[in-house]
Protein backbone atom coordinates (compact mmCIF):
# COMPACT_ATOMS: atom_id res chain seq x y z
CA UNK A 1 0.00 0.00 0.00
CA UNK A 2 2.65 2.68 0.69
CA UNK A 3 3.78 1.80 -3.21
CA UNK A 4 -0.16 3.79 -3.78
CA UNK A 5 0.88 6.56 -1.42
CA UNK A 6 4.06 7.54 -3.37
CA UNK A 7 2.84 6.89 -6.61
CA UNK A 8 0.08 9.15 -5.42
CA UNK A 9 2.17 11.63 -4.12
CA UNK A 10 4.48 11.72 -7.21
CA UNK A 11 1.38 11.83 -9.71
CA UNK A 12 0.19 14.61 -8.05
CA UNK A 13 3.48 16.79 -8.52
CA UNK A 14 2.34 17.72 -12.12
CA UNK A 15 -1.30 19.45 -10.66
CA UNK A 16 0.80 20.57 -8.12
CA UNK A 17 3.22 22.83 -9.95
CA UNK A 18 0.16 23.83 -12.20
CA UNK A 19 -1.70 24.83 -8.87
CA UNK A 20 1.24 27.19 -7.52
CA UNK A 21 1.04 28.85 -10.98
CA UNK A 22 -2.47 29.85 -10.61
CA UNK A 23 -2.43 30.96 -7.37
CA UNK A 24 0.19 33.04 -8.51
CA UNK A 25 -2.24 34.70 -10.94
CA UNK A 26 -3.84 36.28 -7.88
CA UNK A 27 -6.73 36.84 -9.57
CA UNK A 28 -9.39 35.96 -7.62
CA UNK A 29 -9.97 38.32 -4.26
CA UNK A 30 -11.20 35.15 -2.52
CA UNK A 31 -8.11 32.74 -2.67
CA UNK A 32 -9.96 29.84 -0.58
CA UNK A 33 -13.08 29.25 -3.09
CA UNK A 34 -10.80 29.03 -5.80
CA UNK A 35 -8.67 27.07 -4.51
CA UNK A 36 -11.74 24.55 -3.74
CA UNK A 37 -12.35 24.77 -7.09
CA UNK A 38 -8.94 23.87 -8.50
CA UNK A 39 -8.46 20.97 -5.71
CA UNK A 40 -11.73 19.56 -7.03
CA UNK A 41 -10.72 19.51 -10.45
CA UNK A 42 -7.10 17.92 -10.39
CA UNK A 43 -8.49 15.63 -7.80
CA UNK A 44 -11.20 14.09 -9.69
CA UNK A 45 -9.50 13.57 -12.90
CA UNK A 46 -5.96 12.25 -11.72
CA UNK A 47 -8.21 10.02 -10.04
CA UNK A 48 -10.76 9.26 -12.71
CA UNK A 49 -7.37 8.36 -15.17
CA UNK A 50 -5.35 5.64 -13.79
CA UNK A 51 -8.89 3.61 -13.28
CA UNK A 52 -8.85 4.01 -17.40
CA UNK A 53 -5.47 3.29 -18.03
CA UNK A 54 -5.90 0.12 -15.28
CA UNK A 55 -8.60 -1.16 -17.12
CA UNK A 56 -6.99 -0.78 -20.47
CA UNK A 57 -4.07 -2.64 -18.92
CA UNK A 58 -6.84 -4.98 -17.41
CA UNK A 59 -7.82 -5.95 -20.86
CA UNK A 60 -4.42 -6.82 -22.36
CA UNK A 61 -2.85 -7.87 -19.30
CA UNK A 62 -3.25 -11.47 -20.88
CA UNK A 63 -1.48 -10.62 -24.24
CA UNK A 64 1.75 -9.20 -22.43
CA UNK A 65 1.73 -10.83 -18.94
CA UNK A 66 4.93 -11.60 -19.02
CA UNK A 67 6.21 -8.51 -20.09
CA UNK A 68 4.13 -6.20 -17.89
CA UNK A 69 7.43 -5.65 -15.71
CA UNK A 70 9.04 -4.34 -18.36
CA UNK A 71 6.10 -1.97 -19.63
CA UNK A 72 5.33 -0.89 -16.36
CA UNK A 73 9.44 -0.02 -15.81
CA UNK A 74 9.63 1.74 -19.06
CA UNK A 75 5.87 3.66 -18.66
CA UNK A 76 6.90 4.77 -14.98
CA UNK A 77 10.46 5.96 -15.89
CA UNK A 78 9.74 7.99 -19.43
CA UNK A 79 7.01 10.16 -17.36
CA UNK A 80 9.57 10.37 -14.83
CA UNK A 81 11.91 11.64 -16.77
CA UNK A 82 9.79 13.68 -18.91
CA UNK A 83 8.81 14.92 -15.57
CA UNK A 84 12.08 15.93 -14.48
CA UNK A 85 12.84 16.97 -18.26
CA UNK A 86 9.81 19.91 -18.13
CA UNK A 87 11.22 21.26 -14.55
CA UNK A 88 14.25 22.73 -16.57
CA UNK A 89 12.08 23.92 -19.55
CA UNK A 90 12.23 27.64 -18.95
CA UNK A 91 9.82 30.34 -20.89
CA UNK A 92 7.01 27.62 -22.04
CA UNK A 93 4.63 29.57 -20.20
CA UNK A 94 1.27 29.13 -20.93
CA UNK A 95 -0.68 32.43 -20.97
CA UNK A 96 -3.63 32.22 -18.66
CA UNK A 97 -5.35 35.48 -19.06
CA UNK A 98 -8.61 34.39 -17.34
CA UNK A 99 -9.00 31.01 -15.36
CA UNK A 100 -12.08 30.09 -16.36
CA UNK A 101 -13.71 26.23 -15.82
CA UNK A 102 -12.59 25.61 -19.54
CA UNK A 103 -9.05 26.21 -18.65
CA UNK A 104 -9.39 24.46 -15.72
CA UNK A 105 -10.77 21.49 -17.54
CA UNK A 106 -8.10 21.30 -19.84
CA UNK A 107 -5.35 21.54 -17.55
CA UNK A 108 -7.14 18.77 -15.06
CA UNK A 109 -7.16 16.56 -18.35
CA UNK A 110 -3.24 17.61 -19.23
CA UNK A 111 -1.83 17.06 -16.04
CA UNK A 112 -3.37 13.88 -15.68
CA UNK A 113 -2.74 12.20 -19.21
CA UNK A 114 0.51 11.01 -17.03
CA UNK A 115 -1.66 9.10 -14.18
CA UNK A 116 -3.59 7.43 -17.02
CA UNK A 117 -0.15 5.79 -18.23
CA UNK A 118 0.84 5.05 -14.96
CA UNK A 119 -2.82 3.51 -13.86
CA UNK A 120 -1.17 0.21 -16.19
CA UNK A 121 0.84 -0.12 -13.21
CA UNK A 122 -1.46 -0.61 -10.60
CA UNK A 123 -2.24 -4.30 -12.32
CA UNK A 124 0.47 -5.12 -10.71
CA UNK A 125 0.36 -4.12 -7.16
CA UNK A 126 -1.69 -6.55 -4.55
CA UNK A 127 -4.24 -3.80 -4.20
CA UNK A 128 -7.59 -2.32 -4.87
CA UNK A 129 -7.40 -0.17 -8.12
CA UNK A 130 -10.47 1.86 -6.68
CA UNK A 131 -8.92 2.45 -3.70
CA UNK A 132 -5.76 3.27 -5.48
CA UNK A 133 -7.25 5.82 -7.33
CA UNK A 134 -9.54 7.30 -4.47
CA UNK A 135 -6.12 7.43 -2.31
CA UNK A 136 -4.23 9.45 -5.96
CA UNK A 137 -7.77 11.46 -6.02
CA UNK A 138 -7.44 13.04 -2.65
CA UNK A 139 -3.93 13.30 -2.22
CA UNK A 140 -3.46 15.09 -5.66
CA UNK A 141 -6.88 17.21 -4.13
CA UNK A 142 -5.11 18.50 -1.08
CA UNK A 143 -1.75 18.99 -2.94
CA UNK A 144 -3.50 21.16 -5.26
CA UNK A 145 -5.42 22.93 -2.83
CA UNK A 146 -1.89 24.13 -1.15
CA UNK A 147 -0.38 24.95 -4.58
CA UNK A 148 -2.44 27.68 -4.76
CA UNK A 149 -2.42 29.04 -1.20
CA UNK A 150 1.49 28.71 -1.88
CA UNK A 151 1.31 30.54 -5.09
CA UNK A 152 -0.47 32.99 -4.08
CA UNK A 153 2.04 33.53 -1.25
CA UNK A 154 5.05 32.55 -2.83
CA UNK A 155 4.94 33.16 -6.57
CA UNK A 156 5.77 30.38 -9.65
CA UNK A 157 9.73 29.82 -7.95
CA UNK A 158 7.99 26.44 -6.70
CA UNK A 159 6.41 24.99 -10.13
CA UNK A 160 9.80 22.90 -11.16
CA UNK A 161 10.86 21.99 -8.24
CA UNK A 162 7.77 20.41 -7.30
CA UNK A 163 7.97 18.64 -10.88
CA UNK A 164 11.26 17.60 -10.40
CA UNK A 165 10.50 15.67 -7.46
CA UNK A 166 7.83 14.15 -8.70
CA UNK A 167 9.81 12.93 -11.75
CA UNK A 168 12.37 11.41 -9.26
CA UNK A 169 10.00 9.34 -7.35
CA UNK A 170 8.36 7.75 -10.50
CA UNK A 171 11.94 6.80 -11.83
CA UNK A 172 12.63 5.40 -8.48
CA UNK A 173 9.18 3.15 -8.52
CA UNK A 174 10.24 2.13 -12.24
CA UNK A 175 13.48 0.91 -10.79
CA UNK A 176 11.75 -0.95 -7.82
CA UNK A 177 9.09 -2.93 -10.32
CA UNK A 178 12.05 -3.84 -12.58
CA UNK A 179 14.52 -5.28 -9.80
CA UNK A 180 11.64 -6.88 -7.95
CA UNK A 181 9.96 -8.58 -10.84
């Protein structure tokens, strides 16, 4: 189970760093509603994607069973390092002029493309995928809550580091699943 809690915890970098960014915005006067409303998002669909991307890996888990080590390694350690890749991009801002639900939908759905991929893992851990994904649901939900009470505070100086770890962590798991299998 704590292999959940840290895959949790590094999914949830990516909404994170998004999260610090538009609480930096400080454009709402009312920080706490808003950041309700981001939480809710990022929480619901990095935990609505892994379910997909375990039941896609459900359904072929058959064809490849004995090579779902070696998918799971290699899924795990390209978002990790495309993780860790994107904390040293500098200037690919995106320009956010209003946050409105539409741009809060699409960031929800691009920041959790990467918990989709990694949902293939979960066939492989002795645990409830449901659980799994409420555990990644309200972890990434409180994470993203802070980001933008932190923003806010602190400004965008958090956004790649936050990545970074995350990208860390999911190379780490990647290395676990391919020395233990």
């Amino acid at each position: 189970m704590i292999e959940v809690f840290i895959l949790a915890i590094a999914l949830s970098m990516d909404a994170f760093a998004v999260s610090i960014g538009l609480g930096a915005t400080k454009q709402h006067s009312k920080i706490a509603p808003f950041a309700l409303i981001v939480a809710l998002y990022f929480g619901i669909f990095q935990g609505i994607m892994p379910i997909l991307g375990y039941l896609g890996g459900k359904g072929v888990l058959s064809w490849i069973e004995s090579y779902t080590s070696l998918i799971a390694f290699v899924l795990l350690a390209l978002i990790g390092a495309k993780m860790i890749f994107d904390s040293f991009s500098e200037g690919i801002e995106e320009d956010i002029s209003k946050v409105t639900h539409r741009v809060l939908l699409t960031l929800a759905i691009a920041t959790s493309i990467d918990a989709m991929a990694a949902g293939f893992s979960l066939t492989l851990l002795p645990v409830n995928p449901f659980i799994a994904c409420l555990i990644i649901s309200i972890i990434t939900f409180c994470f993203s809550w802070l980001g933008v009470l932190v923003g806010e505070k602190s400004g965008t100086w958090l956004e790649s580091k936050a990545e970074f770890v995350g990208g860390i962590t999911l190379i780490f798991m990647a290395i676990k699943i391919f020395i233990t299998s």
